[in-house]
C-alpha atoms as a PDB file:
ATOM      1  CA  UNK A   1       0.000   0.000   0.000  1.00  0.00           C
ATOM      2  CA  UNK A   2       2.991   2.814   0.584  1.00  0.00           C
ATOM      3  CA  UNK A   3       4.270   1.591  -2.042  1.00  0.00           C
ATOM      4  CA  UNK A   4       1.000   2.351  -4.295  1.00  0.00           C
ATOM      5  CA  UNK A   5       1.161   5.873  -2.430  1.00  0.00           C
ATOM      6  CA  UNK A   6       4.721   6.232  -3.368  1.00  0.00           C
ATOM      7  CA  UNK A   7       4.058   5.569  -6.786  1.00  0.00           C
ATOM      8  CA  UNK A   8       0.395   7.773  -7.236  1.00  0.00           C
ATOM      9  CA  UNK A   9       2.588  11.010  -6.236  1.00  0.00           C
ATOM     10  CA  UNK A  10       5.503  10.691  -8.252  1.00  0.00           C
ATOM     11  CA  UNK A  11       2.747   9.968 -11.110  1.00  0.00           C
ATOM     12  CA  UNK A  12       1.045  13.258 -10.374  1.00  0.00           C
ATOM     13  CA  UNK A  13       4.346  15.315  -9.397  1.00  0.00           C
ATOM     14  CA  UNK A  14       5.237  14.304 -13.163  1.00  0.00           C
ATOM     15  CA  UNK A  15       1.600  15.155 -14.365  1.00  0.00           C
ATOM     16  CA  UNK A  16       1.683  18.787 -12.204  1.00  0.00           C
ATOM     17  CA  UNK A  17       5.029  19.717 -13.647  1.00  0.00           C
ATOM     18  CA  UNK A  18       4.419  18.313 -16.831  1.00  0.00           C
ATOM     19  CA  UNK A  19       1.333  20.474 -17.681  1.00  0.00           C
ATOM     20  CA  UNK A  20       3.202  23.813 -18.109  1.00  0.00           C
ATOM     21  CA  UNK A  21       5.397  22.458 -20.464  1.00  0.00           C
ATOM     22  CA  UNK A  22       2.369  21.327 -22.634  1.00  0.00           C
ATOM     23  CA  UNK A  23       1.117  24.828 -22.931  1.00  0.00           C
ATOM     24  CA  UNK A  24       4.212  26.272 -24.092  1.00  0.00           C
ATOM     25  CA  UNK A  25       4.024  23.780 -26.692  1.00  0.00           C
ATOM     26  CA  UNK A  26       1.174  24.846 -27.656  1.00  0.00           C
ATOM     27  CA  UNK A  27       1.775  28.616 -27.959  1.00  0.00           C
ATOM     28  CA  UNK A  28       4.924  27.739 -29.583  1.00  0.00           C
ATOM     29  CA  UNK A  29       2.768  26.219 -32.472  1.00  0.00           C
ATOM     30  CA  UNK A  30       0.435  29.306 -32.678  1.00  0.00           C
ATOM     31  CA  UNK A  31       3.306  31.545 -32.541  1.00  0.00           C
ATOM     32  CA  UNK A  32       5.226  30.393 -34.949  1.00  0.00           C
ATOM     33  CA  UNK A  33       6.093  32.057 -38.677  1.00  0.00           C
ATOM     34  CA  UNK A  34       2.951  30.794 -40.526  1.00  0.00           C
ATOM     35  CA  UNK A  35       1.721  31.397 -43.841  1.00  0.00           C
ATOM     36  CA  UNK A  36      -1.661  33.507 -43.548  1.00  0.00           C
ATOM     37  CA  UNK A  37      -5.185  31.843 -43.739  1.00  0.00           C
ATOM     38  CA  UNK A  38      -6.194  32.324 -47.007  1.00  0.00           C
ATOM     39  CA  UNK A  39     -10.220  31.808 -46.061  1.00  0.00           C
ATOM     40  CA  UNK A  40     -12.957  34.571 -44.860  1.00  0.00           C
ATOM     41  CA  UNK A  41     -15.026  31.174 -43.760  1.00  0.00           C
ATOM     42  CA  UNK A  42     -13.917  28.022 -41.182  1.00  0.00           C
ATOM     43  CA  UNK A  43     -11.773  25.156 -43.289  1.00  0.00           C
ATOM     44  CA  UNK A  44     -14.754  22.879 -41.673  1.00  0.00           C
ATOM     45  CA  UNK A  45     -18.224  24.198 -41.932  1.00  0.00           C
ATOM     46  CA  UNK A  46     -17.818  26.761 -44.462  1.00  0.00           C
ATOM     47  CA  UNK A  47     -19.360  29.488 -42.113  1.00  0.00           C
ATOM     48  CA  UNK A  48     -18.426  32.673 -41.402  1.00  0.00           C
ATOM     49  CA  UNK A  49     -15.475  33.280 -38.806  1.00  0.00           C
ATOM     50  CA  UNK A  50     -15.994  35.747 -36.365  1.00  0.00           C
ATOM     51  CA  UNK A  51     -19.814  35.527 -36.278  1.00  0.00           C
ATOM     52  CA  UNK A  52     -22.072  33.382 -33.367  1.00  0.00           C
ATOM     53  CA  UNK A  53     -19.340  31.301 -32.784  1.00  0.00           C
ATOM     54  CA  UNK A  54     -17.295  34.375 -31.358  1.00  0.00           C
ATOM     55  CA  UNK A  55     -13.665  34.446 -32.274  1.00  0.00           C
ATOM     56  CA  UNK A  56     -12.085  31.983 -34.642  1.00  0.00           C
ATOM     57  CA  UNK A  57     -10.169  29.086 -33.451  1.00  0.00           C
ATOM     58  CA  UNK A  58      -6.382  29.422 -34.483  1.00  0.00           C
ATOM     59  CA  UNK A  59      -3.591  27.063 -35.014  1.00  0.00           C
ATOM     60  CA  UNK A  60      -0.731  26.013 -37.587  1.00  0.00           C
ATOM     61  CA  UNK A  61      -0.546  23.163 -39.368  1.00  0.00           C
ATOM     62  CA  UNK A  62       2.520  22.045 -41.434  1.00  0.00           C
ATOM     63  CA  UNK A  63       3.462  25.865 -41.973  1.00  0.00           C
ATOM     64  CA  UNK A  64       0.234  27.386 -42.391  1.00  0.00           C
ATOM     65  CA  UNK A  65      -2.273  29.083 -40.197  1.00  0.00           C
ATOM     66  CA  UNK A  66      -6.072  27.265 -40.053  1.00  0.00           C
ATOM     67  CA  UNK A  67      -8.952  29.411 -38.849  1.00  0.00           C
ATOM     68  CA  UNK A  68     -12.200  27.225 -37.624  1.00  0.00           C
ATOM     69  CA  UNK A  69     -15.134  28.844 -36.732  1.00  0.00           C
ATOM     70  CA  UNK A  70     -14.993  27.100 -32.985  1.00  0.00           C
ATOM     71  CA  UNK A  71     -12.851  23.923 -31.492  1.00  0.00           C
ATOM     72  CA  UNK A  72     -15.508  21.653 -31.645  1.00  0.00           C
ATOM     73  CA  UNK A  73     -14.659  21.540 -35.800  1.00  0.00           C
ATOM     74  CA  UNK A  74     -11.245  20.348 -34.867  1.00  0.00           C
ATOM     75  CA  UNK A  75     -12.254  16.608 -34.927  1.00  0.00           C
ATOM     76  CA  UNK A  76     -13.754  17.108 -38.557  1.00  0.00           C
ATOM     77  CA  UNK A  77     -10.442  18.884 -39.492  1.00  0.00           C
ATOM     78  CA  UNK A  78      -8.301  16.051 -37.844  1.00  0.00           C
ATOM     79  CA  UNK A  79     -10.591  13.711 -40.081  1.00  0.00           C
ATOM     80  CA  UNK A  80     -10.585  15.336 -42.939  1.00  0.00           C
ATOM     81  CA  UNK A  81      -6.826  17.081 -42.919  1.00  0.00           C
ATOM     82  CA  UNK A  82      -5.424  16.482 -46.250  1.00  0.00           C
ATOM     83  CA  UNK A  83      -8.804  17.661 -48.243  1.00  0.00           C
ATOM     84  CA  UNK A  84      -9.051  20.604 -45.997  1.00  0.00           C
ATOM     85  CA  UNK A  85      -5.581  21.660 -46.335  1.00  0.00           C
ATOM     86  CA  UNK A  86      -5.681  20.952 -50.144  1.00  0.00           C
ATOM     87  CA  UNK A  87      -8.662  23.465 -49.747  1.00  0.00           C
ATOM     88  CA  UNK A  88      -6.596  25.637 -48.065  1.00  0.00           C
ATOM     89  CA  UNK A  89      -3.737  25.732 -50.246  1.00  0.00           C
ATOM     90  CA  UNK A  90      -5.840  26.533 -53.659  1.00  0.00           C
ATOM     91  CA  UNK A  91      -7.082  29.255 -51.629  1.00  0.00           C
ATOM     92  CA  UNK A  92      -3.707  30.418 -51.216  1.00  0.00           C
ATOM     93  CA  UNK A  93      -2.759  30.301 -55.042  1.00  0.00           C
ATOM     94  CA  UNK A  94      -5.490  32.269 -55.576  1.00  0.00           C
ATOM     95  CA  UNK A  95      -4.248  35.738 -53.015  1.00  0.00           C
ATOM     96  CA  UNK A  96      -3.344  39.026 -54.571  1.00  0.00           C
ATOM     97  CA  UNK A  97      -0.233  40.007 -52.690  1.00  0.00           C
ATOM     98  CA  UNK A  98       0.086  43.122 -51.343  1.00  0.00           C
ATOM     99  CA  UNK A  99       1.990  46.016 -52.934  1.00  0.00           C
ATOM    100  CA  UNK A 100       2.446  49.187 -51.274  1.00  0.00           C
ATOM    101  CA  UNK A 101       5.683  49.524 -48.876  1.00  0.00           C
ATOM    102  CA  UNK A 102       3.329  51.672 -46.076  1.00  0.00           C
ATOM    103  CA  UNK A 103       0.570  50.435 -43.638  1.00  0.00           C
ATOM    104  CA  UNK A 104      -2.572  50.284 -45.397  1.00  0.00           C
ATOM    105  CA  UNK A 105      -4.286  52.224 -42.615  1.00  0.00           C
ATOM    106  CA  UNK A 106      -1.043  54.281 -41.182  1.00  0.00           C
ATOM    107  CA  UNK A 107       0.849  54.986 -44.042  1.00  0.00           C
ATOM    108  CA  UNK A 108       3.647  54.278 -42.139  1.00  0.00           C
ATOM    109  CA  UNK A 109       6.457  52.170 -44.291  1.00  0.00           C
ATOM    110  CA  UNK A 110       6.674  48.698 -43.335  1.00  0.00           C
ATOM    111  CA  UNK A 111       8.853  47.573 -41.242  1.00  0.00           C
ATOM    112  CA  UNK A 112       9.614  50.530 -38.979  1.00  0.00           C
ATOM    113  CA  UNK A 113       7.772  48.698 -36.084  1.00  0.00           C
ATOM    114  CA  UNK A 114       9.053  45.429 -36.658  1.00  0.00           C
ATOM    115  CA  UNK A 115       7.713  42.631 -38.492  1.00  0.00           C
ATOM    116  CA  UNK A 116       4.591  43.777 -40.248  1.00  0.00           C
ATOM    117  CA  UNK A 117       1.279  41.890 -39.066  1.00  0.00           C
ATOM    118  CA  UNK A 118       0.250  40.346 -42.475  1.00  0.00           C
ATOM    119  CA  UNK A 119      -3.270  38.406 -42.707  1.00  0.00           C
ATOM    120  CA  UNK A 120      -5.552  38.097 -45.974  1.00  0.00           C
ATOM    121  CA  UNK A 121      -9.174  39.558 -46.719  1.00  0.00           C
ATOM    122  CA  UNK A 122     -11.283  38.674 -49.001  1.00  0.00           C
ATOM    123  CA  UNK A 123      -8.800  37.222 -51.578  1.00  0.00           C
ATOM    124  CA  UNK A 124      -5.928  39.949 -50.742  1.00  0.00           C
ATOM    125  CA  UNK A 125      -2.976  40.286 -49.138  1.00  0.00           C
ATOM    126  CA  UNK A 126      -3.010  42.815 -46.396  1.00  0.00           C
ATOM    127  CA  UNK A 127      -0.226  44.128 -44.458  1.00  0.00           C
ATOM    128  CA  UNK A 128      -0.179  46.575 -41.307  1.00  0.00           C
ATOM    129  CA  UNK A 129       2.793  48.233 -39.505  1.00  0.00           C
ATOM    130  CA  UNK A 130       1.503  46.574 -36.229  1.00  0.00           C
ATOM    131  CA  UNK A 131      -1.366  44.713 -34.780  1.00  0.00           C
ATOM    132  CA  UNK A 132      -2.847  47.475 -33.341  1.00  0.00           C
ATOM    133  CA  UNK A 133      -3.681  48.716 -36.686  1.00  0.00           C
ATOM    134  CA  UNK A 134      -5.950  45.868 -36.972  1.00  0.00           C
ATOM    135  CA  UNK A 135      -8.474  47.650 -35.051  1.00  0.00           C
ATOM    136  CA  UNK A 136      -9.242  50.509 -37.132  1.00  0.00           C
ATOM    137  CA  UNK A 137      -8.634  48.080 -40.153  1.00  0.00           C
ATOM    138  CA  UNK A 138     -11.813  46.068 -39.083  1.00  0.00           C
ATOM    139  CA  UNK A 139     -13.732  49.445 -38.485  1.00  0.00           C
ATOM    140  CA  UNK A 140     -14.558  49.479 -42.245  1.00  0.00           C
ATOM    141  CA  UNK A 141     -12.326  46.435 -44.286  1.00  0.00           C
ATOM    142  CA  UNK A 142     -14.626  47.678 -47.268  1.00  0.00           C
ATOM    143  CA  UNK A 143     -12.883  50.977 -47.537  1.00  0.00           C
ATOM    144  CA  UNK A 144      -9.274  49.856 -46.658  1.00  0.00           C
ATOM    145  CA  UNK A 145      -9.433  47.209 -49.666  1.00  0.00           C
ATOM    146  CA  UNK A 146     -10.946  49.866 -51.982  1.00  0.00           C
ATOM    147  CA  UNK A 147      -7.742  52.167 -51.173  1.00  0.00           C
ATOM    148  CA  UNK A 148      -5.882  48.867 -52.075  1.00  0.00           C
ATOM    149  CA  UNK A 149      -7.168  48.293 -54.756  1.00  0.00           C
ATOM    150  CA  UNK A 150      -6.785  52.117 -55.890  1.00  0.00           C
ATOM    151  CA  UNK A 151      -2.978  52.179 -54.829  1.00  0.00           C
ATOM    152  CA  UNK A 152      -2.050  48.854 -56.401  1.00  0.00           C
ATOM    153  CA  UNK A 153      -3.294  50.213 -59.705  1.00  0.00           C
END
């Protein structure tokens, strides 16, 4: 019997300190130099991100960033991970990359703050000075792109 008692904490000493090392992991994985998500809709379900679901769920897969519209489509994904990605990657083909050397909503040149936060909208390449920008950027996308579109004329 000690010897069972012995043995169940040195299980969960391992398990306690253990644990933290599994959630740097994991925001190593997230963090990591991705390609953008080519998609304005979840890789699983086809609906909207950002909409009743709340916030997308974000991770990186073989080099890429995948947006789901929650975690519970994470199963389907795991199922389904080699059509999805394929999905994923003829989106990708299909991005207009971004032109201008300045922060769409700044106008400050890229790069001045560090690495520029680059995502994609609606079939385009955007790129911002900083993540903050983001903000004002989702304020009204529809006029941002039509300035990109003007500029990369």
């Amino acid at each position: 019997m000690r010897n069972l008692k012995s043995l169940t904490v040195l299980v969960l000493t391992g398990a306690f300190l253990a644990a933290p090392m599994g959630v740097l992991a994991q925001g190593k994985a997230k963090s990591e130099k991705a390609k953008p998500y080519p998609l304005d809709v979840c890789a699983v379900s086809g609906e909207a991100l950002g909409g009743d679901h709340g916030e997308p769920y974000v991770f990186v897969v073989d080099g890429r960033e995948i947006q789901l519209c929650c975690k519970s489509c994470q199963k389907d994904f795991d199922k389904n991970k080699a059509s999805i990605l394929a999905k994923v990657d003829a989106a990708a083909k299909k991005v207009k990359p971004y032109k201008p050397e300045t922060c769409l909503v700044s106008d400050e040149k890229l790069g001045g703050m560090g690495e520029p936060y680059v995502f994609i909208r609606k079939g385009q390449e955007v790129k911002l000075c900083c993540k903050g920008c983001l903000k004002e950027f989702n304020k009204d996308q529809a006029a941002y792109l039509k300035k990109l579109e003007t500029a990369s004329k």
